[in-house]
Protein backbone atom coordinates (compact mmCIF):
# COMPACT_ATOMS: atom_id res chain seq x y z
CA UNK A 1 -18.25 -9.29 -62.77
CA UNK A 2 -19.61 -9.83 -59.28
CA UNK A 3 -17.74 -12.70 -57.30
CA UNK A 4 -20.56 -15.03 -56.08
CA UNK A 5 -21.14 -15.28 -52.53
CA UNK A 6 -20.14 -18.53 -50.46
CA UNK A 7 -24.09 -19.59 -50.31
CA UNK A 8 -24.34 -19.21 -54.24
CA UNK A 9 -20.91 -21.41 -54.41
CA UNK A 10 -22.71 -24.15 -51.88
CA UNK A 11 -25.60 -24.29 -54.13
CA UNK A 12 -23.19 -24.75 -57.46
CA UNK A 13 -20.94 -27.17 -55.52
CA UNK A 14 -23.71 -29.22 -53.45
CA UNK A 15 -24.25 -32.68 -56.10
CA UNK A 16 -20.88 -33.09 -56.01
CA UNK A 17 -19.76 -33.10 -52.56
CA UNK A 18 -19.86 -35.92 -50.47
CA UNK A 19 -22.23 -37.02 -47.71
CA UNK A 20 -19.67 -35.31 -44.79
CA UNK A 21 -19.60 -31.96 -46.90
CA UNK A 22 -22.97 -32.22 -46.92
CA UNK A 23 -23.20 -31.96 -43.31
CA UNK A 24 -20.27 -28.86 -43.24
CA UNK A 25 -22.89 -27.42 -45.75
CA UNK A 26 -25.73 -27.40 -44.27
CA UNK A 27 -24.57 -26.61 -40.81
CA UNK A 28 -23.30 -23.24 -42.69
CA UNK A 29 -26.31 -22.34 -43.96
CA UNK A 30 -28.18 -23.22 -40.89
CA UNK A 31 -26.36 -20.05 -39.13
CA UNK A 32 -25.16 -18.10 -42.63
CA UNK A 33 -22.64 -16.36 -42.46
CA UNK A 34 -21.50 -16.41 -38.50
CA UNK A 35 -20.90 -20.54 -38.41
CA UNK A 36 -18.11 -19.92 -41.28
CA UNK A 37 -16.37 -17.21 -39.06
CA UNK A 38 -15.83 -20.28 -36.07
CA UNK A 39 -12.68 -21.70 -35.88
CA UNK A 40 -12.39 -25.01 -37.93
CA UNK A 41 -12.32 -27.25 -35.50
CA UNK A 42 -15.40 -25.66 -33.85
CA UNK A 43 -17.15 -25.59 -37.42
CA UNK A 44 -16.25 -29.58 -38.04
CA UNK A 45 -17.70 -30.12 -34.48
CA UNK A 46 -20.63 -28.04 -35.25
CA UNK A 47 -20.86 -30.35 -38.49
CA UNK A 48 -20.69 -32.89 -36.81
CA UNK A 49 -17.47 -33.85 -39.21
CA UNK A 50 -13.66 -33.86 -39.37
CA UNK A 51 -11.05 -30.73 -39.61
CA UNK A 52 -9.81 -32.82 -43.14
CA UNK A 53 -13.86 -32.56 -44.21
CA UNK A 54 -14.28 -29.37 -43.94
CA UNK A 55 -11.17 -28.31 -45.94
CA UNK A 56 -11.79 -30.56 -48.47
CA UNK A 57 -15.20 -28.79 -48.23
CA UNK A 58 -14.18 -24.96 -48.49
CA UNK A 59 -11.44 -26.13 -51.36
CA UNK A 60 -14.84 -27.19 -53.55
CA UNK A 61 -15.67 -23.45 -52.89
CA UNK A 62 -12.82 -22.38 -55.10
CA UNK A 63 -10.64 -21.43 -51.56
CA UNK A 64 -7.25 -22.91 -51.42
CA UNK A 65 -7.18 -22.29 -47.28
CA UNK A 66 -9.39 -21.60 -44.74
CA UNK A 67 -8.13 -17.98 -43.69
CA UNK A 68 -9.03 -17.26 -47.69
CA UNK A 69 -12.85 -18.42 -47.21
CA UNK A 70 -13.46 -16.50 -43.80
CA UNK A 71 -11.72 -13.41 -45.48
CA UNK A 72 -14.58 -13.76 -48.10
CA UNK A 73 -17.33 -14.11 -45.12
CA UNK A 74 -15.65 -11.41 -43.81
CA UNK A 75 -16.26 -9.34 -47.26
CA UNK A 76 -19.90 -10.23 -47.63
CA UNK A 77 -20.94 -9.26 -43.45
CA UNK A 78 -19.16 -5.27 -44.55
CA UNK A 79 -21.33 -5.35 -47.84
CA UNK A 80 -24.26 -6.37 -46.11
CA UNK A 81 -23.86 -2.96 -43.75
CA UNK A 82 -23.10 -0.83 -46.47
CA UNK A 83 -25.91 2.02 -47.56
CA UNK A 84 -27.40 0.47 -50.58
CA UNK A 85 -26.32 2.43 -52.79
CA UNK A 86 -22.54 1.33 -51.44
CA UNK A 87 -23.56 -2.01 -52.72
CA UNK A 88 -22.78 -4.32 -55.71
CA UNK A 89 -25.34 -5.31 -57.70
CA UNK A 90 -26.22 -8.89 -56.90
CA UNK A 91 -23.61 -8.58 -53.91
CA UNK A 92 -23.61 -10.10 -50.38
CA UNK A 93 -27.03 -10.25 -48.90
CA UNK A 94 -27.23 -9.01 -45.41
CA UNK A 95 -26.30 -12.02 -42.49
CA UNK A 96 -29.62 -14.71 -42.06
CA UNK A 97 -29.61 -14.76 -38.21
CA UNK A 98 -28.72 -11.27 -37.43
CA UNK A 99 -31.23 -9.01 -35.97
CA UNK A 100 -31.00 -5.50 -34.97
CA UNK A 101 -31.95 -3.96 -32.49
CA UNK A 102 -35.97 -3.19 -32.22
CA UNK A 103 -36.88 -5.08 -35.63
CA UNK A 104 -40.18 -5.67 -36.15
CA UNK A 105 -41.64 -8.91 -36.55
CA UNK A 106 -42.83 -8.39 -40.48
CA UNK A 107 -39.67 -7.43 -40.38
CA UNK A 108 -37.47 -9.96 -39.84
CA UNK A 109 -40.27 -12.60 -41.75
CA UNK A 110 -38.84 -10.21 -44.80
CA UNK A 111 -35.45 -10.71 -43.72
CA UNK A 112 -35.99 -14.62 -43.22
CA UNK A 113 -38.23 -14.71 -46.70
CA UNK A 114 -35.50 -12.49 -48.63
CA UNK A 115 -32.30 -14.96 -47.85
CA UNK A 116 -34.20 -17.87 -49.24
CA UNK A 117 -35.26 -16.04 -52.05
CA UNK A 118 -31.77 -14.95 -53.16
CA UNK A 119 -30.64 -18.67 -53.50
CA UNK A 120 -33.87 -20.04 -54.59
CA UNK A 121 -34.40 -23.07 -55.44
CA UNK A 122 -31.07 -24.53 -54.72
CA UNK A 123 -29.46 -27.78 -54.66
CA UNK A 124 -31.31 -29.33 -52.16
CA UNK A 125 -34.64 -28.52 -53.50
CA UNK A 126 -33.59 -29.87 -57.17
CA UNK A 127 -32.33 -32.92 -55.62
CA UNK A 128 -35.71 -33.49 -53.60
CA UNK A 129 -37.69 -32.72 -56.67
CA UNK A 130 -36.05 -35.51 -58.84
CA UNK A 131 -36.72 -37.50 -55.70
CA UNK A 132 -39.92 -37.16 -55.40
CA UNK A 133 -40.92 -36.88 -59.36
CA UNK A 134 -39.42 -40.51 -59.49
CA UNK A 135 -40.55 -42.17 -56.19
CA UNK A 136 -41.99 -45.56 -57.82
CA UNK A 137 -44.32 -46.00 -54.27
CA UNK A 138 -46.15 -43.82 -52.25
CA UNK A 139 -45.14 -40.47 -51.04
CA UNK A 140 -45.93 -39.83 -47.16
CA UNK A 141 -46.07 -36.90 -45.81
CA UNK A 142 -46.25 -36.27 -42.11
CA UNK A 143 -45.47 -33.29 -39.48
CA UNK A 144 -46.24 -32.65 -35.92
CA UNK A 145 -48.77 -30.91 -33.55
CA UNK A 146 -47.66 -27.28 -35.22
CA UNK A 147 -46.76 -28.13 -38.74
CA UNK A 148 -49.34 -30.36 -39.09
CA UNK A 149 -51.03 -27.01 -41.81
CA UNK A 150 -47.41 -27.54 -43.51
CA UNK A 151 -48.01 -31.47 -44.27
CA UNK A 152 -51.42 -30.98 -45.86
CA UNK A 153 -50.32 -27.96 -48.02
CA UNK A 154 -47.48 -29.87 -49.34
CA UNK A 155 -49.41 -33.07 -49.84
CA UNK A 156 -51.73 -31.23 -51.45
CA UNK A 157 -49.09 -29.50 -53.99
CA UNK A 158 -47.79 -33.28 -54.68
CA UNK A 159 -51.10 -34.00 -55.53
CA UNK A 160 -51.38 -31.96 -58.34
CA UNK A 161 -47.90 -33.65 -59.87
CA UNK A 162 -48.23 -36.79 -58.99
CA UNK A 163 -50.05 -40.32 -57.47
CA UNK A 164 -50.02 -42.37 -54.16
CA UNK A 165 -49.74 -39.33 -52.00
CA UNK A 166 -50.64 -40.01 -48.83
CA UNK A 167 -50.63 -36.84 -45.63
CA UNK A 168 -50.70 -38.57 -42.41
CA UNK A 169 -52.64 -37.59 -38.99
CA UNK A 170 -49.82 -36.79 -35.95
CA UNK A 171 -51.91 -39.30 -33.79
CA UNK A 172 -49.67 -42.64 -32.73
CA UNK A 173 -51.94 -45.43 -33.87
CA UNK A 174 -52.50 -43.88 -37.21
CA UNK A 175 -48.49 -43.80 -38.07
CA UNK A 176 -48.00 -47.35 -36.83
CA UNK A 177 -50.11 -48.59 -39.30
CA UNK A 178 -48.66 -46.42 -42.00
CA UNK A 179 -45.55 -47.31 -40.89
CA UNK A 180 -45.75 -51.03 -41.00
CA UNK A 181 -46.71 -50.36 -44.94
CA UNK A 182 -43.29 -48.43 -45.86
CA UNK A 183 -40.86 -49.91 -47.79
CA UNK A 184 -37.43 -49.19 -50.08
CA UNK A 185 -39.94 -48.12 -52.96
CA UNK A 186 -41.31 -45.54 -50.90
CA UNK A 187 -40.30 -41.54 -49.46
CA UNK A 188 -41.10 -39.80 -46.20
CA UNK A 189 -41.90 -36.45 -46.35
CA UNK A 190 -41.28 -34.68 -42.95
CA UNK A 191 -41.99 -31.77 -40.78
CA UNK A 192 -39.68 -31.60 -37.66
CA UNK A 193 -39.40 -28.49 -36.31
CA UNK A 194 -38.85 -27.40 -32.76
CA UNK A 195 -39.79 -28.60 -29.90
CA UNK A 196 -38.94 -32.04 -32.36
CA UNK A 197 -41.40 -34.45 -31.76
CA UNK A 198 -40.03 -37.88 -30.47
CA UNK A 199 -42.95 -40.19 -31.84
CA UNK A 200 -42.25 -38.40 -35.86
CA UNK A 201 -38.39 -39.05 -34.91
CA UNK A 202 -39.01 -42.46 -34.31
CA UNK A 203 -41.28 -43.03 -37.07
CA UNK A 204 -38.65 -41.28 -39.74
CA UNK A 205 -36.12 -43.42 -38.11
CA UNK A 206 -37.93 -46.72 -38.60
CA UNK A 207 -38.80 -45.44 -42.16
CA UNK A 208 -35.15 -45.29 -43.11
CA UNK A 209 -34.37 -48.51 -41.28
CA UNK A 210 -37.21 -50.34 -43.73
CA UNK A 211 -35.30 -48.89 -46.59
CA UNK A 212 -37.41 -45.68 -47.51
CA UNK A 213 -36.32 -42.19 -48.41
CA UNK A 214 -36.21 -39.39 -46.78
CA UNK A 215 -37.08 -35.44 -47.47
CA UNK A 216 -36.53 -33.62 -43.99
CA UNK A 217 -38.03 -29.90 -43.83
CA UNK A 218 -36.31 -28.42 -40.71
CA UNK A 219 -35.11 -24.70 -38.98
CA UNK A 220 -31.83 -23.63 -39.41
CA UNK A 221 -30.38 -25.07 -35.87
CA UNK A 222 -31.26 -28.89 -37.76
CA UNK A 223 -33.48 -31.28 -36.50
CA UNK A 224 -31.18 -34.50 -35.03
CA UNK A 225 -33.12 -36.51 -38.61
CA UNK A 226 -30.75 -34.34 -40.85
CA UNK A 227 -28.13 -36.90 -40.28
CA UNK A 228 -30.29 -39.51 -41.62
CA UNK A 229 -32.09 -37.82 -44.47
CA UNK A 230 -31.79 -38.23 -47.95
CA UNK A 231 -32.32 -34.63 -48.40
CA UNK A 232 -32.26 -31.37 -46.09
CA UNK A 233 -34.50 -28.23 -46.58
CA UNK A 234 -33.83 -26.20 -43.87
CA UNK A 235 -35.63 -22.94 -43.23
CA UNK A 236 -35.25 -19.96 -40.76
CA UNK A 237 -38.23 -19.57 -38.62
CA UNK A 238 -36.58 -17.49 -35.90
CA UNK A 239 -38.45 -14.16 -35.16
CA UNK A 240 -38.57 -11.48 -32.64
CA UNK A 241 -41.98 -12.81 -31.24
CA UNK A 242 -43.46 -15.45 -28.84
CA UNK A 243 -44.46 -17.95 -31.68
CA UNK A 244 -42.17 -19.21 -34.94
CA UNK A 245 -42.52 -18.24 -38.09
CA UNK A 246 -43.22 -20.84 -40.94
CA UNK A 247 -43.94 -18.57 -43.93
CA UNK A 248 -40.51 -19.81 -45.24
CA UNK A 249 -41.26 -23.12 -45.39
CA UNK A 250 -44.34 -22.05 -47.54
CA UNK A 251 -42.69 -21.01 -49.98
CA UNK A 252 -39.80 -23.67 -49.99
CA UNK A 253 -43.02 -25.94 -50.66
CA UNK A 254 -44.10 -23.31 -53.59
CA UNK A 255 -40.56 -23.74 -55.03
CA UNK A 256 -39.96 -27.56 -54.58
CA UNK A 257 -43.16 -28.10 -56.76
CA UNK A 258 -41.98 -25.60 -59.32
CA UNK A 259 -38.85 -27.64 -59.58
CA UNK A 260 -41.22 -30.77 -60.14
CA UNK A 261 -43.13 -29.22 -62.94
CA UNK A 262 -40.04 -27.97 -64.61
CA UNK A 263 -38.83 -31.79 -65.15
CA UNK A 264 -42.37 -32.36 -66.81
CA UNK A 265 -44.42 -29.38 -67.94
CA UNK A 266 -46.47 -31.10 -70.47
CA UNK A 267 -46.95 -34.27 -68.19
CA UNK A 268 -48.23 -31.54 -65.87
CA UNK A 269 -50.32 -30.23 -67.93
CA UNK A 270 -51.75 -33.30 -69.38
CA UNK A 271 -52.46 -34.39 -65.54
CA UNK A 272 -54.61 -31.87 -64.87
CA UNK A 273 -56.10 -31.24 -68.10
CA UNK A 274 -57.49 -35.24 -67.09
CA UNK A 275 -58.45 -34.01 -63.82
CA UNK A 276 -60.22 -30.92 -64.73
CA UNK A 277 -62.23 -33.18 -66.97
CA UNK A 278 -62.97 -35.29 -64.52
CA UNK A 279 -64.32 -33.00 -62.05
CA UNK A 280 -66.51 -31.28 -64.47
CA UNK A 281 -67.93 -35.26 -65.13
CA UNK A 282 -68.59 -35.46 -61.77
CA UNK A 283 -70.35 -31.95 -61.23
CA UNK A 284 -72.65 -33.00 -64.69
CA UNK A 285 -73.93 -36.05 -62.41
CA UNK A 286 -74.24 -33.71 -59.90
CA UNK A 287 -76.55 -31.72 -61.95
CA UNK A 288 -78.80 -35.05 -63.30
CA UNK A 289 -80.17 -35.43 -59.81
């Protein structure tokens, strides 16, 4: 049998660990697998977190020390540079975050869409889904100047599963109002990606303050909100070009509404059965004029 990688053991381990591991986690698999090869006291500080954390952290893994989880790092970076037909089936997946030399920009969009993929749908996602499935007020969904395309898709997707979905405009008066309606009933759904807005920081941070919950869709280096958010889906967007690529955050979208269907799939279905017959109502007294 093939011994799981360390990112397949975060996923299995992630609802149990606590809010610190959390933070060793995702700082991980922000910089997968190079952050795990740091010293520990430069991975706790990268965590923002304690030495003690993260070995409580790796011993969740299944590693009794932390020599014995870098040595498995260490295992999955030679797989990854192995021929392919030197490889285990279902081994290590090559390093997110290392490029070589002269890669092309579909290129390393593969690369970036291929590590996601190979730990799909995860922990986080499955956590945000149940979030968001059960959310008793309205969903908000909000990014900035650049992700702004990201909002509306997934606002749109929530539409489709569920009610009071509401996908805010980045401009300052609009989110004042909106936020002066928030409460504990309520989730935020946000884009902060680099350059990080300060006005959507703000807003998220008042949002949590007034007792709503938070879904945070960042890069892999973290927006500073991950420390706040109820949930973390991080995404690498880094590419050998002048712009960042989001197509990973696409499809993080794709799968987080998968994982919402798959608690319901006959309330799905029984939504939009209603809605189809209500557009084709509409679009009869469309036709009577």
């Amino acid at each position: 049998m093939t011994e799981q990688d360390v990112a397949a053991r975060i996923d299995d381990a992630f609802p149990q660990m606590t809010a610190s591991e959390r933070k060793v986690a995702r700082a991980l698999l922000a910089d997968y697998p190079v952050a795990g090869l740091l010293t520990l006291v430069e991975l706790a500080n990268q965590a923002g977190t304690s030495h003690p954390t993260v070995l409580r952290f790796i011993r969740k893994l299944g590693f009794d020390t932390y020599p014995a989880f870098q040595e498995r790092l260490r295992q999955e970076v030679q797989t990854s540079y192995r021929a392919p037909w030197q490889r285990s089936p279902g081994g290590a997946r090559a390093p997110a975050g290392r490029r070589t030399a002269g890669e092309t920009l579909p290129g390393a969009i593969a690369h970036n869409v291929a590590g996601v993929l190979q730990r799909a749908p995860g922990a986080e996602i499955g956590e945000a889904a149940r979030r968001l499935a059960t959310t008793r007020g309205q969903v908000v969904v909000l990014g900035g100047n650049m992700s702004a395309p990201l909002a509306a898709y997934l606002g749109c997707s929530l539409e489709l599963v569920r009610d009071r979905v509401r996908v805010l405009e980045p401009g300052i008066e609009g989110l004042g109002r909106q936020l002066n309606a928030l409460g504990p009933r309520d989730c935020v759904c946000a884009f902060h990606l680099p350059r990080y807005d300060e006005h959507l920081q703000v807003f998220c941070r008042e949002a949590r303050h007034r007792g709503s919950a938070l879904v945070l869709f960042t890069d892999e280096r973290l927006s500073p909100l991950a420390d706040i958010a109820d949930h973390v889906i991080s995404a690498p967007i880094s590419v050998p070009a002048m712009i960042d690529s989001y197509a990973v955050l696409f499809i993080q979208i794709e799968l987080l509404l998968d994982a919402i269907i798959a608690l319901d799939p006959e309330g799905f279905r029984r939504r939009n059965q209603r809605a189809d017959a209500l557009v084709e109502r509409l679009r009869g007294t469309d036709a009577d004029r």
